[in-house]
Protein backbone atom coordinates (compact mmCIF):
# COMPACT_ATOMS: atom_id res chain seq x y z
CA UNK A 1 0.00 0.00 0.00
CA UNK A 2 1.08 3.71 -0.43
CA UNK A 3 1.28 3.98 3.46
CA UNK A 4 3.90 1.36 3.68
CA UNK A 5 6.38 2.80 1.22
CA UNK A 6 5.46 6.11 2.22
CA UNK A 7 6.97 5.15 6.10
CA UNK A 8 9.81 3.41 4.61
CA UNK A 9 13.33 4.66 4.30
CA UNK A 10 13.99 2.43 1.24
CA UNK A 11 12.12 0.58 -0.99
CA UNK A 12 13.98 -2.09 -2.94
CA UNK A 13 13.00 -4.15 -5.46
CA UNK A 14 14.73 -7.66 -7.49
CA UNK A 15 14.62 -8.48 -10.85
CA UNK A 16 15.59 -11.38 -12.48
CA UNK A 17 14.09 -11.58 -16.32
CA UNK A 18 14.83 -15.37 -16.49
CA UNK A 19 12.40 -15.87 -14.08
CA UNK A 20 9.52 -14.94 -16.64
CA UNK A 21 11.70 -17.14 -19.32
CA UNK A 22 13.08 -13.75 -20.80
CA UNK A 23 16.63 -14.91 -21.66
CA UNK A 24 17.76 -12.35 -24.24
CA UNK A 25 17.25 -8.55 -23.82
CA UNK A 26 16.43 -6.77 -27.10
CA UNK A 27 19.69 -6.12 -27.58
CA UNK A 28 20.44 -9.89 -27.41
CA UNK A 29 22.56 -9.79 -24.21
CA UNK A 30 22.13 -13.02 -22.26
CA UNK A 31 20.30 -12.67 -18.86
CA UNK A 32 20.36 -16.26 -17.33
CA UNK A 33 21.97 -15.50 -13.75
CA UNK A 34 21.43 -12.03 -13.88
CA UNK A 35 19.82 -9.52 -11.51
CA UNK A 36 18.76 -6.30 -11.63
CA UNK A 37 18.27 -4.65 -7.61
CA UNK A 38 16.01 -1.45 -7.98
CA UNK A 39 16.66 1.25 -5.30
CA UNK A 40 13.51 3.14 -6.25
CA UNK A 41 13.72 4.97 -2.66
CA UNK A 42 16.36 5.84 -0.58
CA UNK A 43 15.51 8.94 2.11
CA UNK A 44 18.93 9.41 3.20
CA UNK A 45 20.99 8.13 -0.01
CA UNK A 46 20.85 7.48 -3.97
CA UNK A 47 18.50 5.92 -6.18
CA UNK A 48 19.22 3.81 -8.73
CA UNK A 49 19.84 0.22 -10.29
CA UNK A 50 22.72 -2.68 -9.53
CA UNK A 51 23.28 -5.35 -11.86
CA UNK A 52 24.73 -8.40 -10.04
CA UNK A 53 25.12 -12.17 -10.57
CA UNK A 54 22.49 -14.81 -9.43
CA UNK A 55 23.52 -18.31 -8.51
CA UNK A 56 20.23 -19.57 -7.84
CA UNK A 57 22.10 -23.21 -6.30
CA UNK A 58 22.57 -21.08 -3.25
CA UNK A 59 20.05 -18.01 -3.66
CA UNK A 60 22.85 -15.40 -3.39
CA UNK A 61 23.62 -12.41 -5.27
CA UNK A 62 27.32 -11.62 -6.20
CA UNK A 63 29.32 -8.37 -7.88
CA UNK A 64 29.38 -8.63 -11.47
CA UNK A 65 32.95 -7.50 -11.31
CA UNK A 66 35.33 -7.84 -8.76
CA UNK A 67 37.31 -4.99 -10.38
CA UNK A 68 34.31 -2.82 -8.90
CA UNK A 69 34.79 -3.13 -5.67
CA UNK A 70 33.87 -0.02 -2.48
CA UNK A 71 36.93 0.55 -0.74
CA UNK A 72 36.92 -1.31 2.84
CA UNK A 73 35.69 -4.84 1.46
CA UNK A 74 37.88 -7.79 0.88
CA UNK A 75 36.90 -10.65 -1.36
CA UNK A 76 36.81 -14.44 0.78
CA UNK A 77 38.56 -17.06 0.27
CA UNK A 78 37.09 -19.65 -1.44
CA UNK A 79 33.45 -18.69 -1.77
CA UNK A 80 33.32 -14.86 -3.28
CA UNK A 81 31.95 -13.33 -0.49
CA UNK A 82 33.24 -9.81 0.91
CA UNK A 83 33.29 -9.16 4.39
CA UNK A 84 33.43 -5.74 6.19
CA UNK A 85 34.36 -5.08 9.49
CA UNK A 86 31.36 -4.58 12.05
CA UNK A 87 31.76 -0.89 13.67
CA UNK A 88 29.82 -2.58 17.08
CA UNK A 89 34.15 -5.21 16.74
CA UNK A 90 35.69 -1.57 17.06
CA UNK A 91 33.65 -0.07 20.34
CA UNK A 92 35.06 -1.32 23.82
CA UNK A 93 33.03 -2.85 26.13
CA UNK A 94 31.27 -0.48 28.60
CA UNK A 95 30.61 -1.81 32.45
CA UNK A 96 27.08 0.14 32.36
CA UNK A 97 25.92 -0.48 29.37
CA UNK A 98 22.24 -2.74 30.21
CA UNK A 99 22.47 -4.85 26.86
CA UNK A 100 25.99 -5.96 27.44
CA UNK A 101 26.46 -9.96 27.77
CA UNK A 102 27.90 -11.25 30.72
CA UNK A 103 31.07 -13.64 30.30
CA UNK A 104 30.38 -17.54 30.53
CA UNK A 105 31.02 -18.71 33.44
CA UNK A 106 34.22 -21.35 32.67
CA UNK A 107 34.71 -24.50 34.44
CA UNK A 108 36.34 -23.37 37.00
CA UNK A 109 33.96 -21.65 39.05
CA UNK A 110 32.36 -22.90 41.99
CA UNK A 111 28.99 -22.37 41.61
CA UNK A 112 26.73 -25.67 40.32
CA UNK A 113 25.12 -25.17 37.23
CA UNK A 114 21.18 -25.08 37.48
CA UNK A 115 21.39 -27.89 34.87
């Protein structure tokens, strides 16, 4: 509904013409494992269209070219994947902070387990 994108901060959509059995464009460039994402709304970036690869044996999306890659990711090792560091690895841990996870307790503590 207009409500719902209207709210949202992006709106995204995928397209993959080989899923409706469109395997040439009109300009007879293959499209099996291609994908199309469709930023059609971004309130606080741009707009705009990413081809990437589709390997539907796995359901993942991949850069078309590694050559194009944002500064900051590194490729994996085996699989193609691209990692980037987490901002949350780089923050140390506060002692008031409510949402903070308590250390395991290890073996060698005294207290019986309730289990």
């Amino acid at each position: 509904s207009g409500a719902i994108e209207q709210d949202a901060d992006i709106v995204c959509f995928i397209h993959r013409p080989e899923y409706y059995h469109i395997y040439k464009t009109e300009n007879g460039v293959d499209t099996r494992g291609k994908a199309e994402i469709i930023v059609a709304k971004h309130r606080n970036g741009a707009v705009g269209d990413v081809l990437l690869t589709f390997k539907s044996k796995f359901a993942r999306f991949e850069n078309t070219d590694d050559d194009l890659l944002p500064a900051g990711y590194t490729q994996g090792e085996a699989n193609g994947s691209y990692e980037v560091e987490s901002r949350m690895n780089s923050l140390p841990p506060s002692e008031d902070d409510p949402l903070a996870i308590p250390d395991a307790p290890d073996s060698t503590t005294s207290e019986n387990a309730p289990f």
